[in-house]
PDB file of N, CA and C in Angstrom:
ATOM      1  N   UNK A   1     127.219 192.057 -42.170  1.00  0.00           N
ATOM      2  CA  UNK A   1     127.204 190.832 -41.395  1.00  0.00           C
ATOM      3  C   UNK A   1     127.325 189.652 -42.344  1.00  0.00           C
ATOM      4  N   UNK A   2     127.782 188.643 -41.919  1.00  0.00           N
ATOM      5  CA  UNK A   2     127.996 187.044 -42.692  1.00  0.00           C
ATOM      6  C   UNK A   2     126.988 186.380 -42.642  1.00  0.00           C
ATOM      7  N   UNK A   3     125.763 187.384 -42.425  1.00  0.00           N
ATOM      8  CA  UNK A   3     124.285 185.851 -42.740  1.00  0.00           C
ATOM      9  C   UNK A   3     123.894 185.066 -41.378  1.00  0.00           C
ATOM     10  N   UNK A   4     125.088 185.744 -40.088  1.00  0.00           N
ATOM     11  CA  UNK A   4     124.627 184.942 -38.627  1.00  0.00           C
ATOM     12  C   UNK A   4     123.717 186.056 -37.809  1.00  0.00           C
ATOM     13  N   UNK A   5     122.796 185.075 -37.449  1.00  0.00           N
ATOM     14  CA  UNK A   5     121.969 186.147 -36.531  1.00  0.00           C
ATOM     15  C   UNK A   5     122.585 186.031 -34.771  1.00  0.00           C
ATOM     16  N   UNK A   6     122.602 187.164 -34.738  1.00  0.00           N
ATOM     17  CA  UNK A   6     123.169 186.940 -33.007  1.00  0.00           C
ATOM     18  C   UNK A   6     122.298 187.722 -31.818  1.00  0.00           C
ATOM     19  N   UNK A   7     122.081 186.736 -30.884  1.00  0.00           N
ATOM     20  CA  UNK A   7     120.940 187.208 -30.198  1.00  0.00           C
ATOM     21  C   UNK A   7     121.745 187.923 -28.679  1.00  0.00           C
ATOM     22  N   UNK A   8     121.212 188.755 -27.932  1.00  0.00           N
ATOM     23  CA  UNK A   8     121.446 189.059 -26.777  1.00  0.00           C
ATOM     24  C   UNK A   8     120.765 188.939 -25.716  1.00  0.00           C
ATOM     25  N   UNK A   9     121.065 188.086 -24.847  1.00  0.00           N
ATOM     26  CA  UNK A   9     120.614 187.626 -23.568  1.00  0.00           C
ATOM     27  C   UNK A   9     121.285 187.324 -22.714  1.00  0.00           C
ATOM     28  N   UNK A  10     120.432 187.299 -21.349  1.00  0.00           N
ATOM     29  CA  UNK A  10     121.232 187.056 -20.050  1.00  0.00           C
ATOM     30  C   UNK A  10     120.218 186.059 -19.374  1.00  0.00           C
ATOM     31  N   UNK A  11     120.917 185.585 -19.188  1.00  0.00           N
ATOM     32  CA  UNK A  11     120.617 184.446 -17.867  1.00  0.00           C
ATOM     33  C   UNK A  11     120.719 184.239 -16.571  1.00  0.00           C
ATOM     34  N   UNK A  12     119.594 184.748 -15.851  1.00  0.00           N
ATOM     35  CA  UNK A  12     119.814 185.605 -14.831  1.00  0.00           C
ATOM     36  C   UNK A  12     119.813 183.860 -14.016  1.00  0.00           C
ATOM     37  N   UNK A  13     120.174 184.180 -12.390  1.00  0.00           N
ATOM     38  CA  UNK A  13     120.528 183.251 -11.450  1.00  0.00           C
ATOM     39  C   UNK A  13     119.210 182.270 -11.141  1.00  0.00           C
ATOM     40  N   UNK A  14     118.991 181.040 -10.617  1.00  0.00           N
ATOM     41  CA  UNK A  14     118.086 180.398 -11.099  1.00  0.00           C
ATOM     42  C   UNK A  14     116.964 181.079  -9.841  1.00  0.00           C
ATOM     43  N   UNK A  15     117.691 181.588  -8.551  1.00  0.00           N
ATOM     44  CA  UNK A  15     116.870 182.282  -7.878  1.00  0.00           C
ATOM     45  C   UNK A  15     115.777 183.774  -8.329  1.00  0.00           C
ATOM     46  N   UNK A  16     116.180 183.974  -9.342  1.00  0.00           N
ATOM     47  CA  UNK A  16     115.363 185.059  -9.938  1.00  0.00           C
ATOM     48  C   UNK A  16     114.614 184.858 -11.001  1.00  0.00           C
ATOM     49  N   UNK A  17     114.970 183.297 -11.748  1.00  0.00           N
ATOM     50  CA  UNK A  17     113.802 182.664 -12.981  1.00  0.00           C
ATOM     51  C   UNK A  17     112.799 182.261 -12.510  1.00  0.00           C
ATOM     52  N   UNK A  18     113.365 181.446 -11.254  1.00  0.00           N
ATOM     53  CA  UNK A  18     111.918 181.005 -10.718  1.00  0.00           C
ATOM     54  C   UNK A  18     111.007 181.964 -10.521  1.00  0.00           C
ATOM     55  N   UNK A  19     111.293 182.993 -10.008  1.00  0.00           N
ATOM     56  CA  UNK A  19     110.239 184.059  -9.770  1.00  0.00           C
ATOM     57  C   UNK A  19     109.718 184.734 -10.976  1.00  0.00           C
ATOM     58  N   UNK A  20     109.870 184.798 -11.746  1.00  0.00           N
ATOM     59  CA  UNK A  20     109.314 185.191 -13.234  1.00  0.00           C
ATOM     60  C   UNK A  20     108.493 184.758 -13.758  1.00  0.00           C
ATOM     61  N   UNK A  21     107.779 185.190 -15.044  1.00  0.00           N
ATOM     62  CA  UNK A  21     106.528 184.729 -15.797  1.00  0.00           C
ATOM     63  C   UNK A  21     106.866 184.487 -17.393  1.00  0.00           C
ATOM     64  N   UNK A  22     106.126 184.321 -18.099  1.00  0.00           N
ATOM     65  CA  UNK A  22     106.674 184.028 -19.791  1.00  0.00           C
ATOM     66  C   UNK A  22     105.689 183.797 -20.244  1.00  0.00           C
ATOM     67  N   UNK A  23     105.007 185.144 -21.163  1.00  0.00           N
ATOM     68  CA  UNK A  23     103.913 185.021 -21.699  1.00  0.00           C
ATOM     69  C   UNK A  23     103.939 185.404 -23.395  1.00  0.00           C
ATOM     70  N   UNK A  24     103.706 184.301 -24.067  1.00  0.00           N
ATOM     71  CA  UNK A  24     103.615 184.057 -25.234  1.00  0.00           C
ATOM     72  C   UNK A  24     101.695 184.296 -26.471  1.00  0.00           C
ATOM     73  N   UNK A  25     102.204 184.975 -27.010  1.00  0.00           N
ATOM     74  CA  UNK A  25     100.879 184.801 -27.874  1.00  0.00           C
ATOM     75  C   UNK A  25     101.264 184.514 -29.398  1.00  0.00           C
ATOM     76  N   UNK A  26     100.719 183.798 -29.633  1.00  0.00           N
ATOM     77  CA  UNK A  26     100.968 182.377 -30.523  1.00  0.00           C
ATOM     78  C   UNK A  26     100.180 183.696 -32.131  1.00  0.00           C
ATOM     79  N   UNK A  27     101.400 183.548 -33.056  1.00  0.00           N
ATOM     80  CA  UNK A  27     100.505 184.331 -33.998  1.00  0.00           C
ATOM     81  C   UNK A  27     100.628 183.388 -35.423  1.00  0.00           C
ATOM     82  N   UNK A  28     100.640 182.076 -35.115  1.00  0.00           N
ATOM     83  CA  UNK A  28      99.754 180.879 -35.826  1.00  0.00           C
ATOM     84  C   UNK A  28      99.214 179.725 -34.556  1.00  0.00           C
ATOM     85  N   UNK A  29      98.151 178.931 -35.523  1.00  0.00           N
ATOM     86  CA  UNK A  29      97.811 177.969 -34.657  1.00  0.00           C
ATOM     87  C   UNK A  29      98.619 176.772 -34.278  1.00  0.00           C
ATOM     88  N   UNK A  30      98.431 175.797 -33.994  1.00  0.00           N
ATOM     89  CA  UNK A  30      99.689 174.750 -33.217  1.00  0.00           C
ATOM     90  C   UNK A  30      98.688 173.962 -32.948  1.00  0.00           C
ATOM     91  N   UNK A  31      98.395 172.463 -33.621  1.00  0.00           N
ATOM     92  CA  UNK A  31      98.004 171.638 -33.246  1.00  0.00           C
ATOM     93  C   UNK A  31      98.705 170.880 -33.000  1.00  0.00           C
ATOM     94  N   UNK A  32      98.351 169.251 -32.537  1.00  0.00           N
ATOM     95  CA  UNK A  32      98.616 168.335 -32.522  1.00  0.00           C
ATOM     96  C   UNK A  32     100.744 167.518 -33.056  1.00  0.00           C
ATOM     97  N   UNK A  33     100.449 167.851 -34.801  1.00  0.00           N
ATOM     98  CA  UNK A  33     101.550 168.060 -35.332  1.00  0.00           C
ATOM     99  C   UNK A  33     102.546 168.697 -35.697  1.00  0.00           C
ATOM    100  N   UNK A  34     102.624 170.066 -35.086  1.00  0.00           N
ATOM    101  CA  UNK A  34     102.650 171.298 -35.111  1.00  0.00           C
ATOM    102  C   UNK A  34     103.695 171.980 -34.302  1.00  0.00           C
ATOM    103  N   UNK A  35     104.044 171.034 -33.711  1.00  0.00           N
ATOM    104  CA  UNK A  35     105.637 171.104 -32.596  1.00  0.00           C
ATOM    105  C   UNK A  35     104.923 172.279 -30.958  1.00  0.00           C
ATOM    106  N   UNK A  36     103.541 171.487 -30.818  1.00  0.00           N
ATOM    107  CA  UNK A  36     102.944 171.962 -29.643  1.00  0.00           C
ATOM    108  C   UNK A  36     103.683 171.917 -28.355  1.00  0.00           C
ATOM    109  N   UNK A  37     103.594 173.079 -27.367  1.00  0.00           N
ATOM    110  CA  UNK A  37     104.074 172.870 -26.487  1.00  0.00           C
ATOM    111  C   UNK A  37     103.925 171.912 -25.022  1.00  0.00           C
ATOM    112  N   UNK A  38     104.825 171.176 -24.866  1.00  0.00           N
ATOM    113  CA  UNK A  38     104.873 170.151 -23.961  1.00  0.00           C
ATOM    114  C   UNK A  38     105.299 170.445 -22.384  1.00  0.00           C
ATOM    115  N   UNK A  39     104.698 170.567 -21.440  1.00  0.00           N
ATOM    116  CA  UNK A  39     104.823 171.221 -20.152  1.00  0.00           C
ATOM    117  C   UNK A  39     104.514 170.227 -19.347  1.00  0.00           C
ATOM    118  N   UNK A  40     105.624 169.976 -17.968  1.00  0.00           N
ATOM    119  CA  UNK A  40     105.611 169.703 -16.977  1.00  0.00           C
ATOM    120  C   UNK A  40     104.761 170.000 -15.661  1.00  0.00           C
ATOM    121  N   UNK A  41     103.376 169.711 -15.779  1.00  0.00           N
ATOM    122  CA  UNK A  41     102.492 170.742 -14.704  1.00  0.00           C
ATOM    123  C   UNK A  41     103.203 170.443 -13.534  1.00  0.00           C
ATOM    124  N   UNK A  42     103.778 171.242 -12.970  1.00  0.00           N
ATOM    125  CA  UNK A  42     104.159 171.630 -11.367  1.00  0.00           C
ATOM    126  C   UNK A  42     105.477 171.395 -11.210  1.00  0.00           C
ATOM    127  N   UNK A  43     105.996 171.438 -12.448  1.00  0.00           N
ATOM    128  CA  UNK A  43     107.579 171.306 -12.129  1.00  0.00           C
ATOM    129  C   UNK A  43     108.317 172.536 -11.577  1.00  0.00           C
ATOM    130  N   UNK A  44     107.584 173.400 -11.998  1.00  0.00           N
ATOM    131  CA  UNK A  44     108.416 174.888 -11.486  1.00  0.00           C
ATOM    132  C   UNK A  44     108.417 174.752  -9.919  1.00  0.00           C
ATOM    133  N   UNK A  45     107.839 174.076  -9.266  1.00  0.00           N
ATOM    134  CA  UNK A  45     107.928 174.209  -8.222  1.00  0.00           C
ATOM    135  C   UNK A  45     108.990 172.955  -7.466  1.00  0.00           C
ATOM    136  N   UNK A  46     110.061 172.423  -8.011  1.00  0.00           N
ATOM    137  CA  UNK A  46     110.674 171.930  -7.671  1.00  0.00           C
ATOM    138  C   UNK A  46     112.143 172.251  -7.628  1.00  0.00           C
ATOM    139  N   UNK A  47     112.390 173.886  -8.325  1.00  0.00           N
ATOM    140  CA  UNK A  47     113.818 173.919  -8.333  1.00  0.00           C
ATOM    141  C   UNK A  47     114.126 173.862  -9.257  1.00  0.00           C
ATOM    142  N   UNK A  48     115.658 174.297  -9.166  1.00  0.00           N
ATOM    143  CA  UNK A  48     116.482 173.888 -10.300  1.00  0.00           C
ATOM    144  C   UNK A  48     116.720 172.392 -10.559  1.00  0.00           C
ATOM    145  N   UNK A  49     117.059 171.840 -11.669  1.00  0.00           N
ATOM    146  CA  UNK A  49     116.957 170.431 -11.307  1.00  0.00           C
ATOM    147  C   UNK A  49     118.155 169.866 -12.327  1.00  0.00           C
ATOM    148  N   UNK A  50     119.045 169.057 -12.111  1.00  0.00           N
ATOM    149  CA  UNK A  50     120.453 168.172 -13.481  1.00  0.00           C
ATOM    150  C   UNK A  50     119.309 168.260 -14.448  1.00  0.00           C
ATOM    151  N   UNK A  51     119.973 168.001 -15.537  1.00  0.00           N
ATOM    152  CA  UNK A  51     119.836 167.857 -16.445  1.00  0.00           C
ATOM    153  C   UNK A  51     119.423 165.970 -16.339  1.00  0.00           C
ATOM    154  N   UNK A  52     119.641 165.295 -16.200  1.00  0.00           N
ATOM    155  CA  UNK A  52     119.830 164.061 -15.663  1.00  0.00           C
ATOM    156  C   UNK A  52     118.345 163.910 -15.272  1.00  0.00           C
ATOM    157  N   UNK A  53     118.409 164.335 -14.301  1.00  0.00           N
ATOM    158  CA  UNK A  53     116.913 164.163 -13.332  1.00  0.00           C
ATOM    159  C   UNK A  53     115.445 164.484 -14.538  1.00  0.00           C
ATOM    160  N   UNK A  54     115.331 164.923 -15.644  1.00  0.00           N
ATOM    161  CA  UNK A  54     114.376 165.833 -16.432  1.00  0.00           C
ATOM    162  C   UNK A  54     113.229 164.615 -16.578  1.00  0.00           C
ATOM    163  N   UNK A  55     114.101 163.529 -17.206  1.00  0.00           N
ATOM    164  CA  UNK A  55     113.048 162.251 -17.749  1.00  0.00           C
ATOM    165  C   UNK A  55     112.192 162.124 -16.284  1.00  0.00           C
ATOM    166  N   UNK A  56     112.982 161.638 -15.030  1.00  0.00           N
ATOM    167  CA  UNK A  56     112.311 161.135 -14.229  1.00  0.00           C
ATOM    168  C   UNK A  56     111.369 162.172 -13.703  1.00  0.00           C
ATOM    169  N   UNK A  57     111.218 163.228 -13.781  1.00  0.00           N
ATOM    170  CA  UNK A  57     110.239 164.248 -13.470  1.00  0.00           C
ATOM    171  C   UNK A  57     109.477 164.076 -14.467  1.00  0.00           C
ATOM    172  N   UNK A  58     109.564 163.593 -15.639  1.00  0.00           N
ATOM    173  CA  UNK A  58     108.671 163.912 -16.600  1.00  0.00           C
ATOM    174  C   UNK A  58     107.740 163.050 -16.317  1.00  0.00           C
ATOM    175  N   UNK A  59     108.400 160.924 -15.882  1.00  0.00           N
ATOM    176  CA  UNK A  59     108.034 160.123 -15.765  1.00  0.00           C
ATOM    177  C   UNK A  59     106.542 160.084 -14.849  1.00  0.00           C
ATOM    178  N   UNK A  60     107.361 160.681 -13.544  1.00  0.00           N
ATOM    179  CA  UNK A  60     106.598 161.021 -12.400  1.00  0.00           C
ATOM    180  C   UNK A  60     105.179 162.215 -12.539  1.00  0.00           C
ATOM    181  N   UNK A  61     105.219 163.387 -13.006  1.00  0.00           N
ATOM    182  CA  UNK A  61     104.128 164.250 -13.626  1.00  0.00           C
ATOM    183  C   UNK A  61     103.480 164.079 -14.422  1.00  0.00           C
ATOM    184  N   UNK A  62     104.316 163.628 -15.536  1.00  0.00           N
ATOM    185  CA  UNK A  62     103.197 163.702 -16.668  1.00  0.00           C
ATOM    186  C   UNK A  62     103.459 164.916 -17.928  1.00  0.00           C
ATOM    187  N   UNK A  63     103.416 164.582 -18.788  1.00  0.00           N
ATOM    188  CA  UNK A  63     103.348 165.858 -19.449  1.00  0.00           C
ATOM    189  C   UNK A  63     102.172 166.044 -20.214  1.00  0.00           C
ATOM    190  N   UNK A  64     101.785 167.473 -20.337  1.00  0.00           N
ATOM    191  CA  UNK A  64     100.609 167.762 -21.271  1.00  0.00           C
ATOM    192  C   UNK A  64     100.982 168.843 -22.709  1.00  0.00           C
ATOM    193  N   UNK A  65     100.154 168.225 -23.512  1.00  0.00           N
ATOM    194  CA  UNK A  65     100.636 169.073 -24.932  1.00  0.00           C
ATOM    195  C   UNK A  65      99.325 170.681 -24.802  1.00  0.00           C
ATOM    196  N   UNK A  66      99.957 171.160 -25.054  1.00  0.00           N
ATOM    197  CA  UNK A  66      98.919 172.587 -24.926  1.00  0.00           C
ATOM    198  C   UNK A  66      98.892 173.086 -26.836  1.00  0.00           C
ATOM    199  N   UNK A  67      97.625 172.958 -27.443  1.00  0.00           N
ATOM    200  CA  UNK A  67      97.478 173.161 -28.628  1.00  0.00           C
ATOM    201  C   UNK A  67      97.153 174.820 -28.211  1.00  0.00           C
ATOM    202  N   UNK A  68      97.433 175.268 -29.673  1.00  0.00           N
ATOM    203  CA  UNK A  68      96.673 176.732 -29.334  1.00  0.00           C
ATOM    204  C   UNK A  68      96.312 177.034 -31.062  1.00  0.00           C
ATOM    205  N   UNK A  69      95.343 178.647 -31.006  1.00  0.00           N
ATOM    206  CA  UNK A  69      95.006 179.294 -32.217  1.00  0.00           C
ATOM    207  C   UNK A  69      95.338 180.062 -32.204  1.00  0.00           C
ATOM    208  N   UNK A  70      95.223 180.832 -33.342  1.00  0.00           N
ATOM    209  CA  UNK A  70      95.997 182.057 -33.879  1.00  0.00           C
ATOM    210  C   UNK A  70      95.498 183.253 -32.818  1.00  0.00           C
ATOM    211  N   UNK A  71      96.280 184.085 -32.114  1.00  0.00           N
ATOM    212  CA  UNK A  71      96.050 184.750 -31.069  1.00  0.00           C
ATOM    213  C   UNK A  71      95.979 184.493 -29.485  1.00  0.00           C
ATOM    214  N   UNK A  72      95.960 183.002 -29.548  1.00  0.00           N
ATOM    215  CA  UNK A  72      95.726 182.789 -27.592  1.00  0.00           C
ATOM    216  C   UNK A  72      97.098 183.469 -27.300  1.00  0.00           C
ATOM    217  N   UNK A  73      96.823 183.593 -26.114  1.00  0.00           N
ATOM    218  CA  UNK A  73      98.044 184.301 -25.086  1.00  0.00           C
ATOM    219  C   UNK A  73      97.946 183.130 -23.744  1.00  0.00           C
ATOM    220  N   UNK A  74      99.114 182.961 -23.223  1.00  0.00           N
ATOM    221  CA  UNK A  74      99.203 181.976 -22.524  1.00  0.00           C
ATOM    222  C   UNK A  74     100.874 182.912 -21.597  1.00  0.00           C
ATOM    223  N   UNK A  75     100.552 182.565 -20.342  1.00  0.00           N
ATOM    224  CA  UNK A  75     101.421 183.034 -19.398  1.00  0.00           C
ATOM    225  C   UNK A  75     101.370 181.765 -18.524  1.00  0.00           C
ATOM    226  N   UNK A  76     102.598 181.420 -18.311  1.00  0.00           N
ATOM    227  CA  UNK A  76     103.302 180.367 -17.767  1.00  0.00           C
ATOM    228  C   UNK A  76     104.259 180.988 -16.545  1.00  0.00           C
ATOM    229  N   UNK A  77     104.735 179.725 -15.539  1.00  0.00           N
ATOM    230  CA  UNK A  77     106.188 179.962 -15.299  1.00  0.00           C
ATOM    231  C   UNK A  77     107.129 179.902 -15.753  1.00  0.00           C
ATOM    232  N   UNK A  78     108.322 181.041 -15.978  1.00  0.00           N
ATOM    233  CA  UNK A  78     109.140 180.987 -16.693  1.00  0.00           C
ATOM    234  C   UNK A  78     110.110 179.583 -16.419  1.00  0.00           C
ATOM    235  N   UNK A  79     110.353 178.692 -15.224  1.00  0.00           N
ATOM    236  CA  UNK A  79     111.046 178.000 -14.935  1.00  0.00           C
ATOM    237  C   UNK A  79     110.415 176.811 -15.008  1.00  0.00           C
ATOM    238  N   UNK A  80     109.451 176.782 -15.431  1.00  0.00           N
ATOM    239  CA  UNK A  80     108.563 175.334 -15.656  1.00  0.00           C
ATOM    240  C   UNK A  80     109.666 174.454 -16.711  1.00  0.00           C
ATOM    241  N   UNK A  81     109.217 173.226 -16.656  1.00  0.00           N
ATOM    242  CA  UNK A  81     110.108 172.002 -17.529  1.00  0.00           C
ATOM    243  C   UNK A  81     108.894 172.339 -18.881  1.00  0.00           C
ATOM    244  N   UNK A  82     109.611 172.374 -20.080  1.00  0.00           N
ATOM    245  CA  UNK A  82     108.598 172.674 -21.023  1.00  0.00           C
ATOM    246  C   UNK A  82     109.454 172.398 -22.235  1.00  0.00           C
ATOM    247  N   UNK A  83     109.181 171.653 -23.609  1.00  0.00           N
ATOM    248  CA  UNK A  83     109.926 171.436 -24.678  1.00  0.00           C
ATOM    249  C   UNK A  83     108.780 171.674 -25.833  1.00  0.00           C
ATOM    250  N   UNK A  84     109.330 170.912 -26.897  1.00  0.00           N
ATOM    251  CA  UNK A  84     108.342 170.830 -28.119  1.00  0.00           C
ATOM    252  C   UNK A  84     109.223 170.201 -29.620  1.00  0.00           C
ATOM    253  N   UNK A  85     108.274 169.049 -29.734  1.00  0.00           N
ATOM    254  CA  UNK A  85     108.758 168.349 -30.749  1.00  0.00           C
ATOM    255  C   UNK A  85     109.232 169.020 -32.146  1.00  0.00           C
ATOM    256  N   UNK A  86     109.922 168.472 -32.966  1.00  0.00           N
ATOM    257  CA  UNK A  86     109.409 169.368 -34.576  1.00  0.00           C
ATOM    258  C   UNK A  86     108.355 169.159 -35.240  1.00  0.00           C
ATOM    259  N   UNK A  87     107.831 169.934 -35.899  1.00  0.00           N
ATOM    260  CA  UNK A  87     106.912 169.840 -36.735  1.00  0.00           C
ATOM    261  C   UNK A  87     106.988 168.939 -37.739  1.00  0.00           C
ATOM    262  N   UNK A  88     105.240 168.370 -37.654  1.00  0.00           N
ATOM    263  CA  UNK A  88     105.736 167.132 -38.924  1.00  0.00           C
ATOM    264  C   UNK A  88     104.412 167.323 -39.421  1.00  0.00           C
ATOM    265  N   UNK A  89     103.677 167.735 -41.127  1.00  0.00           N
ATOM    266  CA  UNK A  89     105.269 168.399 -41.902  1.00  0.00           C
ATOM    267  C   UNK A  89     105.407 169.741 -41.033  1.00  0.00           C
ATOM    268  N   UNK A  90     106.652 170.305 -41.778  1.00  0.00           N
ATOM    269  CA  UNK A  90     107.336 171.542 -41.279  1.00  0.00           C
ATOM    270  C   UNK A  90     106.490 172.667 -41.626  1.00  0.00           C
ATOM    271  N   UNK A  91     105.684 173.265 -40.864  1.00  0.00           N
ATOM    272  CA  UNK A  91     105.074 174.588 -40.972  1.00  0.00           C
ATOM    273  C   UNK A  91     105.412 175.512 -39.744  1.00  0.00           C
ATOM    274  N   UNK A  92     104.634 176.287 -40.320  1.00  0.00           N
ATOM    275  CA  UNK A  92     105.153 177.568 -39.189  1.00  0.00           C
ATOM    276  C   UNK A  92     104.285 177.567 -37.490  1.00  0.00           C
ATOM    277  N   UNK A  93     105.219 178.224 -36.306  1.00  0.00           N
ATOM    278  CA  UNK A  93     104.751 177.893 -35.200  1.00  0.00           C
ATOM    279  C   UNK A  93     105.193 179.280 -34.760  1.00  0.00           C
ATOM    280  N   UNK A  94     104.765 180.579 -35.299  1.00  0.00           N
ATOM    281  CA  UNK A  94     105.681 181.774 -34.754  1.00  0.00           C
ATOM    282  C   UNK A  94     104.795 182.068 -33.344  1.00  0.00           C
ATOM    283  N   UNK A  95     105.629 182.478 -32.449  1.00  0.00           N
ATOM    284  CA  UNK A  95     105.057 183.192 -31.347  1.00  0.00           C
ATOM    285  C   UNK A  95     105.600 184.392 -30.928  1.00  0.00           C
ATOM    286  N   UNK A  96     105.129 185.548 -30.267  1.00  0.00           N
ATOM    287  CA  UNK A  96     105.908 186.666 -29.792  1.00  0.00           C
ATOM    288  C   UNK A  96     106.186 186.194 -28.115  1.00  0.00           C
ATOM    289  N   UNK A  97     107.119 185.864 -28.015  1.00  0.00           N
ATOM    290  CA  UNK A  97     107.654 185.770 -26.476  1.00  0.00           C
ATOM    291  C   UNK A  97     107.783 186.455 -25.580  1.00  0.00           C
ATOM    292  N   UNK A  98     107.881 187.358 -24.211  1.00  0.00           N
ATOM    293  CA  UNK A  98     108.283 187.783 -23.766  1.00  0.00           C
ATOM    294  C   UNK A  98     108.162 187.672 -21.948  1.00  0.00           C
ATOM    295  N   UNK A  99     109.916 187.994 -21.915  1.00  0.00           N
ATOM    296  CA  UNK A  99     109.990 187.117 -20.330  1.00  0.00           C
ATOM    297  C   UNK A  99     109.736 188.469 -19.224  1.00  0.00           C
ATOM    298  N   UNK A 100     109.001 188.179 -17.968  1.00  0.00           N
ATOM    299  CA  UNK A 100     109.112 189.246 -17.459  1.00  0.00           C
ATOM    300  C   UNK A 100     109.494 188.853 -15.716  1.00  0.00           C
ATOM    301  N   UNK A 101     110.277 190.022 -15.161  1.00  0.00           N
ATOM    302  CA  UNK A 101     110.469 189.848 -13.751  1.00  0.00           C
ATOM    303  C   UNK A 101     110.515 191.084 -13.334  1.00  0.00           C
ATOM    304  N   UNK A 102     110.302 191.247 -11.698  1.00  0.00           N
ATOM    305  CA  UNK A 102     110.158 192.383 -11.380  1.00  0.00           C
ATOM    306  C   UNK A 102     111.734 192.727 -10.665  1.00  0.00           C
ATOM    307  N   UNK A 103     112.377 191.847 -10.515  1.00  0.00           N
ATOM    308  CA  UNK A 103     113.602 191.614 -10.267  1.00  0.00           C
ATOM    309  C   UNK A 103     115.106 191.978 -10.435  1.00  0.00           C
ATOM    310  N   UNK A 104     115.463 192.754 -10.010  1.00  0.00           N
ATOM    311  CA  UNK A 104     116.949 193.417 -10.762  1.00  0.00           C
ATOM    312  C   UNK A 104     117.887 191.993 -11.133  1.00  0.00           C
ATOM    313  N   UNK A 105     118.630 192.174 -12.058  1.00  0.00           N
ATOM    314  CA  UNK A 105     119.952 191.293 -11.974  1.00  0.00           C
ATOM    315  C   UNK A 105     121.108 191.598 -11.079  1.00  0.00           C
ATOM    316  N   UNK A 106     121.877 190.675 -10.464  1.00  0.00           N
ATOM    317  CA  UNK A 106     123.126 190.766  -9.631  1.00  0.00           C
ATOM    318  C   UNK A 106     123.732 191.280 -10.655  1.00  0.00           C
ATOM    319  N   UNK A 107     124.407 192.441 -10.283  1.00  0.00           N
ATOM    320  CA  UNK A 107     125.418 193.329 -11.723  1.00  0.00           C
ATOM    321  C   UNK A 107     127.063 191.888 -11.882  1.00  0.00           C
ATOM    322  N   UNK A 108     127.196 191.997 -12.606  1.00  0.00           N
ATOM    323  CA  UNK A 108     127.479 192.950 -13.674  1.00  0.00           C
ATOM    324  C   UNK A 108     125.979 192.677 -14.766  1.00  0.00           C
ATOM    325  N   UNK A 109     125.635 191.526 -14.685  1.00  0.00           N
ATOM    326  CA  UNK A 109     124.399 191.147 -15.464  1.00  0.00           C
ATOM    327  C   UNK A 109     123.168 192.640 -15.691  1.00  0.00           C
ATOM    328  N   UNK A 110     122.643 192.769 -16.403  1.00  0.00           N
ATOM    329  CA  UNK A 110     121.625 193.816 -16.663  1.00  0.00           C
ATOM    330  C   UNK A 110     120.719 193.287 -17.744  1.00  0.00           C
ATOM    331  N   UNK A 111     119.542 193.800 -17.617  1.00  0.00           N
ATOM    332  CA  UNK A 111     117.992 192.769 -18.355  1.00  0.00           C
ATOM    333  C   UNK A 111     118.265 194.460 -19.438  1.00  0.00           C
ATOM    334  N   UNK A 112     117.911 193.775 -20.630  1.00  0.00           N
ATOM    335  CA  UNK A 112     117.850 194.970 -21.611  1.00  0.00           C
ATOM    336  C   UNK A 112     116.789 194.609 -22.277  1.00  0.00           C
ATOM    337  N   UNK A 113     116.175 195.846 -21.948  1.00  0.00           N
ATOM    338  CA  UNK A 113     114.450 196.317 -21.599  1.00  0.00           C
ATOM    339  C   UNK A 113     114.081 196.740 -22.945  1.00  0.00           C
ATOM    340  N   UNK A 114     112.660 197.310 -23.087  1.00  0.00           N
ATOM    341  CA  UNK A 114     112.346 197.904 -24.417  1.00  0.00           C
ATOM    342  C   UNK A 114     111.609 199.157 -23.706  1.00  0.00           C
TER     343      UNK A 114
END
């Protein structure tokens, strides 16, 4: 290989994200400066939404920074509005991710499982 990492994923229809979960356990801590995660409380429940529209949802909700320590586990909606700054300074923020649905994909699409 040339040094590129290439990932495989699918992106299933927005009717089947919403229904999903995304539970992360954080295997460093994440404070404050730390490129913490920034979440939209109750946005998942509005849909898909432009790209356009994001600020004014943000405006309107609110966002909250969620710090964590080495080990929390945190399960979210997978379709929630959610970002995260960079780190300042640059340290590490590793987490193990993983998305789950009980949901088949419309073929040709297929979820590749472990």
């Amino acid at each position: 290989m040339d040094g590129q990492v290439w990932l495989t994923q699918v992106k299933p229809p927005f009717e089947i994200l919403e229904r999903m979960g995304t539970l992360c356990m954080h295997l460093d801590a994440v404070n404050e400066r730390n490129a913490p995660l920034r979440i939209v409380p109750g946005s998942h429940r509005l849909g898909r939404l432009p790209e356009a529209e994001i600020e004014r949802v943000v405006a309107a909700f609110g966002e909250r920074l969620y710090l964590a320590e080495r080990g929390d586990v945190w399960l979210y909606a997978t379709s929630i509005i959610h970002a995260s700054l960079a780190a300042d300074p640059l340290r590490r923020r590793r987490v193990l991710q993983v998305d789950f649905s009980a949901y088949a994909t419309p073929g040709p699409l297929a979820w590749r499982g472990v």
